[in-house]
Protein backbone atom coordinates (compact mmCIF):
# COMPACT_ATOMS: atom_id res chain seq x y z
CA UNK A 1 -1.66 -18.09 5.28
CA UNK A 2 -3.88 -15.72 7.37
CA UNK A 3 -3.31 -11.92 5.35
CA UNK A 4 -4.23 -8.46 6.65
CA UNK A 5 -4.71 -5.87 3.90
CA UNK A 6 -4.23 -2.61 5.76
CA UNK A 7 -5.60 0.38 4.82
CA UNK A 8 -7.06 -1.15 1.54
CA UNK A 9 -10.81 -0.26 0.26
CA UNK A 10 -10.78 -1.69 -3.37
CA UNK A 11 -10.06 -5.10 -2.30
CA UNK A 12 -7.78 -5.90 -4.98
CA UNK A 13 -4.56 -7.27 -3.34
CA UNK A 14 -7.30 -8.78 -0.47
CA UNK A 15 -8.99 -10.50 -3.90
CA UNK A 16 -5.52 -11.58 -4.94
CA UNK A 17 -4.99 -13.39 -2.03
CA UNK A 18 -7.93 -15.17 -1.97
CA UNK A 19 -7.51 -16.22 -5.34
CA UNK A 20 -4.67 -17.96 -4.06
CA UNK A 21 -5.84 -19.78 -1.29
CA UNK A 22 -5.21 -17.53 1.41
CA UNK A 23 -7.16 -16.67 4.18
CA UNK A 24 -7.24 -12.91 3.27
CA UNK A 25 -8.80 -9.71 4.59
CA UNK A 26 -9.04 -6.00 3.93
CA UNK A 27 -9.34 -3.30 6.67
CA UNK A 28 -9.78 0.48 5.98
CA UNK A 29 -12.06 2.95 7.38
CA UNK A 30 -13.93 3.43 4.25
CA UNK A 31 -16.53 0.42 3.37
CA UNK A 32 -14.88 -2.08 0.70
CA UNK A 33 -15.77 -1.36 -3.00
CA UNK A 34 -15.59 -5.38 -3.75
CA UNK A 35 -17.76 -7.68 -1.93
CA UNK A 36 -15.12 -9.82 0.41
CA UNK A 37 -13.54 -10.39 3.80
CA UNK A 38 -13.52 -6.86 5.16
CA UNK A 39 -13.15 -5.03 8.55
CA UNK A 40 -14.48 -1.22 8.69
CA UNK A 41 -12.80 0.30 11.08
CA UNK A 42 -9.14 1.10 12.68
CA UNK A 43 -6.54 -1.58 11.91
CA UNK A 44 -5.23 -1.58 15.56
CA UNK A 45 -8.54 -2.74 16.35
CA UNK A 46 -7.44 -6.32 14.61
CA UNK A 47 -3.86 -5.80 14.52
CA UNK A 48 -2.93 -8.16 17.01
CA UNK A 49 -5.61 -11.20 15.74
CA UNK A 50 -2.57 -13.60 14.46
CA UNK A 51 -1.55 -12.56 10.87
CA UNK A 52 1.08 -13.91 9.09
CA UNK A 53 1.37 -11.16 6.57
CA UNK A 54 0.32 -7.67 6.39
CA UNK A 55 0.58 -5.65 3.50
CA UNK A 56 -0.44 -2.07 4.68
CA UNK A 57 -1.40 1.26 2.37
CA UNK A 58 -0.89 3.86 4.96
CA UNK A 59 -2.34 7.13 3.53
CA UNK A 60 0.38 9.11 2.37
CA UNK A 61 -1.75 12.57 2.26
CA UNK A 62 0.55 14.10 5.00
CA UNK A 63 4.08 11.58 3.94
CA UNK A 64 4.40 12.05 0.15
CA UNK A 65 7.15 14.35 -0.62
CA UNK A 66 4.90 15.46 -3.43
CA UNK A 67 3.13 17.56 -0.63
CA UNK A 68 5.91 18.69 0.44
CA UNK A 69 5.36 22.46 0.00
CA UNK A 70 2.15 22.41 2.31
CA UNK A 71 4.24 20.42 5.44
CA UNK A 72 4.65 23.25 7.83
CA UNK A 73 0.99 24.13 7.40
CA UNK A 74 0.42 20.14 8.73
CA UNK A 75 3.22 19.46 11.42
CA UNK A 76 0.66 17.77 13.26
CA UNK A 77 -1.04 15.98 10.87
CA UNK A 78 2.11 15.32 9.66
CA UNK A 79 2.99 13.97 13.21
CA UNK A 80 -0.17 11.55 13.56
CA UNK A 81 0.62 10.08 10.27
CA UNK A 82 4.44 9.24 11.02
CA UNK A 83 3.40 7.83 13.86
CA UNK A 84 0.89 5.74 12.15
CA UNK A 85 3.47 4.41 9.97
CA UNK A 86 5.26 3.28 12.79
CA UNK A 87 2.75 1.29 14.69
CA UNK A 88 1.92 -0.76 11.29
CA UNK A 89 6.02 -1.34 10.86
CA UNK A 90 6.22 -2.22 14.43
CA UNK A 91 3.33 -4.74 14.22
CA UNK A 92 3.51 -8.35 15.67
CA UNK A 93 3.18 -9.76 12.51
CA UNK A 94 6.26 -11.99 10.63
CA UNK A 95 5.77 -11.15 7.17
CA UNK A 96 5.40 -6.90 6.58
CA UNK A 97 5.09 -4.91 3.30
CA UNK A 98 4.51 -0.81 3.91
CA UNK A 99 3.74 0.48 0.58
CA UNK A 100 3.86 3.90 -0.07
CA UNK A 101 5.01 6.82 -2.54
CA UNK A 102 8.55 8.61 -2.38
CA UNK A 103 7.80 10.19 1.31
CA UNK A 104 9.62 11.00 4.15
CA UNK A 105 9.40 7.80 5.73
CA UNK A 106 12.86 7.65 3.57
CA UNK A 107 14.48 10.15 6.17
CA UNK A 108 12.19 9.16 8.88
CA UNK A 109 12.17 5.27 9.13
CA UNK A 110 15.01 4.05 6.82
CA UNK A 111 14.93 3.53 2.66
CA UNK A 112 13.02 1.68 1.37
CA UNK A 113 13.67 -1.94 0.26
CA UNK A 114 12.29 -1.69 -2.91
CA UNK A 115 10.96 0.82 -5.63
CA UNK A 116 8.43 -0.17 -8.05
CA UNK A 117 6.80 0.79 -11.46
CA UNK A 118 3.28 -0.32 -12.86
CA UNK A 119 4.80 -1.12 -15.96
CA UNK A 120 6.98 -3.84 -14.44
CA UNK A 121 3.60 -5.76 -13.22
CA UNK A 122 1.99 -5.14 -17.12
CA UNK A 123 0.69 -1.97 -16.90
CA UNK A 124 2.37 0.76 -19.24
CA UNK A 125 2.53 3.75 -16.61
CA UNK A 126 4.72 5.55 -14.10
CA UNK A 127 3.84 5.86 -10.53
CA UNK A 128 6.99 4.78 -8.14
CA UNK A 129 5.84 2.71 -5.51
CA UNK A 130 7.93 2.75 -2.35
CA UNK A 131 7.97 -1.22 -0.35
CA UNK A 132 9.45 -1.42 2.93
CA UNK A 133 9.97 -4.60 3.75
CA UNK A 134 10.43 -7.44 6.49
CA UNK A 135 11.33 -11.31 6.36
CA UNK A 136 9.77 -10.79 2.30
CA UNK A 137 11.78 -11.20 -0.96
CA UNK A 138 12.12 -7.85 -3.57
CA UNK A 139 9.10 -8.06 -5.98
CA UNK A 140 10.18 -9.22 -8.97
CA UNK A 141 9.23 -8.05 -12.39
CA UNK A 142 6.16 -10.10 -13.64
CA UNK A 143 5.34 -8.48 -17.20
CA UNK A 144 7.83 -5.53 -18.12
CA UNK A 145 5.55 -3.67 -20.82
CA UNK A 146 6.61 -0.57 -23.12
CA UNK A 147 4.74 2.62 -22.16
CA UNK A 148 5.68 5.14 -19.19
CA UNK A 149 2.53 7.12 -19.17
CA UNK A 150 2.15 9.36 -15.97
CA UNK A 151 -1.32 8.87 -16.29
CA UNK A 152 -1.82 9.70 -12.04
CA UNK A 153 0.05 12.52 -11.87
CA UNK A 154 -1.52 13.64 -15.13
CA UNK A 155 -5.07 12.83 -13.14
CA UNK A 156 -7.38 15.89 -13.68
CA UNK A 157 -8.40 17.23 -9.85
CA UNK A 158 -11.77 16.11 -8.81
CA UNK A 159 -13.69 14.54 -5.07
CA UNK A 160 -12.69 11.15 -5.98
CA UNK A 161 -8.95 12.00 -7.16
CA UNK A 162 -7.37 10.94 -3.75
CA UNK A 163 -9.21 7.52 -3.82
CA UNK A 164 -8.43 6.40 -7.50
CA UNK A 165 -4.38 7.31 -7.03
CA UNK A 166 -4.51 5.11 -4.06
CA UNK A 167 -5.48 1.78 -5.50
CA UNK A 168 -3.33 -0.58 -6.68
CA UNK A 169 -2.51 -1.83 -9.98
CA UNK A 170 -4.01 -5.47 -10.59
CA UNK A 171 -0.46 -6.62 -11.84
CA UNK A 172 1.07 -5.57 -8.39
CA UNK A 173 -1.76 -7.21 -6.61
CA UNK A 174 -1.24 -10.23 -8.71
CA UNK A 175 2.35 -10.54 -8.46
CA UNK A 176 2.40 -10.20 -3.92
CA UNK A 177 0.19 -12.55 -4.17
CA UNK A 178 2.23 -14.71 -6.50
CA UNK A 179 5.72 -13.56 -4.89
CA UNK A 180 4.91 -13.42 -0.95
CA UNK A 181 3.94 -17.13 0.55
């Protein structure tokens, strides 16, 4: 299956993939941080190339209701990134997975499909993880493990605090990989 990793620098779900035999690739705008399949750049540069599945990390800077008290300061960033959403939801691709935190794409767009935790993938923290989703199957528990440490929101500010609460959890990578054929 030919994958697009949207919005993805680490390259873990991309890796995940192509552990599995797929013909995966990462796009962000931001260089990859693992050596693999990866286009720098805009994703509607490649959007339209003939995916079967996209599984997309829109940035949810100006989305995340955890912002919310700084959203009329942003209205048009705000704007740009709903749209955004939008174009990756609306893509001409069969198999779609939007992942995101609780944001307003709830309101916006619709609810989404599916919420999940780390520590239903084997990793014993918090961090709810919002999946729209189209023609794909609910995620399904891989490794439920005891813990609910809220070790992102606990993460102390710093220049790299944006980039390392963005990347997914190896267990979650692991179990789209596993889950969505």
């Amino acid at each position: 299956m030919k994958v697009l990793i949207a919005c993805e620098f680490s390259g873990i779900v991309r890796d995940a993939f192509i552990e599995r035999g797929h013909d995966a690739m990462s796009c962000d705008i931001l260089p990859t941080e693992s050596p693999g399949p990866h286009y720098q750049g805009d994703v509607m540069d490649i959007i339209n190339d003939g995916w079967d599945l996209m599984i997309a990390h829109p940035p949810c800077t100006h989305l995340a209701v955890s912002g919310a008290r700084w959203f009329k300061d942003k209205q048009v960033e705000q704007r740009e990134a709903v749209h955004f959403f939008m174009h990756l939801v609306n893509a001409p691709i069969e198999k779609i997975a939007i992942e995101n935190p609780i944001c307003i794409m709830s309101t916006l767009y619709r609810k989404p499909d599916q919420i999940i935790q780390p520590w239903q993938h084997g990793h014993g923290e918090t961090k709810s993880t919002c999946l729209w989703l189209k023609n794909l199957p609910n995620l399904e528990p891989t490794n439920i493990v005891e813990g609910r440490e809220t070790k992102i929101h606990k993460m102390p500010p710093g220049p790299d605090r944006w980039k390392k609460r963005s990347i997914t959890y190896q267990g979650i990578a692991d179990a789209m990989a596993t889950q969505w054929q």
